[in-house]
C-alpha atoms as a PDB file:
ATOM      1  CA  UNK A   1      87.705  92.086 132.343  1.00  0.00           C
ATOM      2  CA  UNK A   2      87.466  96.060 131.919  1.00  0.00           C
ATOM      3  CA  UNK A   3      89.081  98.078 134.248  1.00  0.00           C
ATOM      4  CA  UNK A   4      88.035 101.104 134.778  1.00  0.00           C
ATOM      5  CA  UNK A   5      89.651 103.906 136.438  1.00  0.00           C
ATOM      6  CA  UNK A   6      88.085 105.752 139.868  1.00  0.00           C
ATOM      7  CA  UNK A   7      86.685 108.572 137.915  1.00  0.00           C
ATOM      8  CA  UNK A   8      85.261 106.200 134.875  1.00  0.00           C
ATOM      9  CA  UNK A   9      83.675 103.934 137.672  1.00  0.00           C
ATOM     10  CA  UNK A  10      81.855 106.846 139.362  1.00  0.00           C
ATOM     11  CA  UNK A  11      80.095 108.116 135.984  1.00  0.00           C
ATOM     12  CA  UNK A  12      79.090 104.164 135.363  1.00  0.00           C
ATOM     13  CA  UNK A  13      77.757 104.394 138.765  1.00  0.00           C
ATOM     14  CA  UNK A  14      75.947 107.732 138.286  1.00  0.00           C
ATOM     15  CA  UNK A  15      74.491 106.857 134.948  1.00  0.00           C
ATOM     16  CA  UNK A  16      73.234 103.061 135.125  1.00  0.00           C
ATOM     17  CA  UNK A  17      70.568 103.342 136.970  1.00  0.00           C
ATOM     18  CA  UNK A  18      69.075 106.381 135.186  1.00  0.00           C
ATOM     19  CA  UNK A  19      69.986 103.829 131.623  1.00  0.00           C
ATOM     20  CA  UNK A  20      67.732 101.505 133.764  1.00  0.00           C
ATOM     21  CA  UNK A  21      64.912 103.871 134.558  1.00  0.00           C
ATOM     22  CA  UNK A  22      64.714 104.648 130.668  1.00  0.00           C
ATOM     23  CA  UNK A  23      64.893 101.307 129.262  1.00  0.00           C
ATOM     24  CA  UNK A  24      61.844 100.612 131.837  1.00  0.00           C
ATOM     25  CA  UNK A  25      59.975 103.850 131.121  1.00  0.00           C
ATOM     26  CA  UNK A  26      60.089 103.173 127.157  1.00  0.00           C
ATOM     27  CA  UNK A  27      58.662  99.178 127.251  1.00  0.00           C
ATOM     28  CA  UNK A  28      56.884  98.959 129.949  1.00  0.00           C
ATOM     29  CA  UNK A  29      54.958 102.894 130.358  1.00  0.00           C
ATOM     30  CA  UNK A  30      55.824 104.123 127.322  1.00  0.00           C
ATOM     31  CA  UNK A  31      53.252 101.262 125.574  1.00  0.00           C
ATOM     32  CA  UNK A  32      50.456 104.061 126.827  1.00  0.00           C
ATOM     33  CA  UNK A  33      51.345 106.372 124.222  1.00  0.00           C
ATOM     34  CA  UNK A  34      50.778 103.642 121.468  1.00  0.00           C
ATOM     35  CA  UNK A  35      47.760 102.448 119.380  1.00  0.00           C
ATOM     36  CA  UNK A  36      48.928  99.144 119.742  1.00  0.00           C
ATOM     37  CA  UNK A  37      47.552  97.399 122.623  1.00  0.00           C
ATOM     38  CA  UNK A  38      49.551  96.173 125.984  1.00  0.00           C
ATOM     39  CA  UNK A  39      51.756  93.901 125.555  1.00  0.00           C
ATOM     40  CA  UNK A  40      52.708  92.001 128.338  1.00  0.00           C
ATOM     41  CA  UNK A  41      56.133  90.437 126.909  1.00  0.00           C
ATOM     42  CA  UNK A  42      57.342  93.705 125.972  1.00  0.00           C
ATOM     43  CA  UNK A  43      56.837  94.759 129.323  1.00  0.00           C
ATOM     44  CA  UNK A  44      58.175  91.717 131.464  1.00  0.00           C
ATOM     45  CA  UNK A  45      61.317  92.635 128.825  1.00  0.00           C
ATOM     46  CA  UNK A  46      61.458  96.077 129.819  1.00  0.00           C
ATOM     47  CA  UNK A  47      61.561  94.620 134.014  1.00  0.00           C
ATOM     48  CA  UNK A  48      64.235  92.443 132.764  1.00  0.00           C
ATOM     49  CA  UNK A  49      66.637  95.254 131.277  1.00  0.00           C
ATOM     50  CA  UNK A  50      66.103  97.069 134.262  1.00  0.00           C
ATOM     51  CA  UNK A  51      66.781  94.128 136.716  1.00  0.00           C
ATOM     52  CA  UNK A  52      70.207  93.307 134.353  1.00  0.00           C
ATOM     53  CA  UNK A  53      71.213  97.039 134.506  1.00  0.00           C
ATOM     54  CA  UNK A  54      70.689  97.268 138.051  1.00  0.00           C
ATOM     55  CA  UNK A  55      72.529  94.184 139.099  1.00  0.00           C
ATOM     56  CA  UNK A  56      75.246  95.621 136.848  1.00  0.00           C
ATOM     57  CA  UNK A  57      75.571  98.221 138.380  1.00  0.00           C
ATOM     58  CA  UNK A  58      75.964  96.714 142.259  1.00  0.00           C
ATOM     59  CA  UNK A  59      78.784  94.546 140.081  1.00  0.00           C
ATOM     60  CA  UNK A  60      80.689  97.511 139.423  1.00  0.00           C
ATOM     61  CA  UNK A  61      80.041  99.094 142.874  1.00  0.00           C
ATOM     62  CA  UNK A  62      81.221  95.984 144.660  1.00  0.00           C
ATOM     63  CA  UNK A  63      84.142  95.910 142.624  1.00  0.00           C
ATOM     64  CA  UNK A  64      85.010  99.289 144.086  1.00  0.00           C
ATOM     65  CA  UNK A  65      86.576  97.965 147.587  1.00  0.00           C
END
């Protein structure tokens, strides 16, 4: 298991959830800006790495106690 130290902790913390936003922004809103058309898997992927990185990150934060 990692360990990570108070200080490395609080940047995961900080940063996961704007990793999340990204991931979610480029597969499932960022399809817009194509000329390919919508693609529904693509976008229930981009949901998913959100949801992982999310839960991931409540991992870490419960691990904090």
């Amino acid at each position: 298991m990692l360990r990570l130290t108070q200080d490395q902790r609080a940047v995961v913390l900080d940063k996961f959830p704007d990793v999340a936003n990204l991931a979610v922004g480029a597969l499932v809103f960022g399809q817009f800006l194509g000329s390919e058309s919508y693609s529904l898997a693509l976008a229930a992927a981009g949901i998913a790495a959100w949801s992982a990185l999310i839960v991931i990150t409540l991992v870490i934060a419960g691990g904090h106690r």
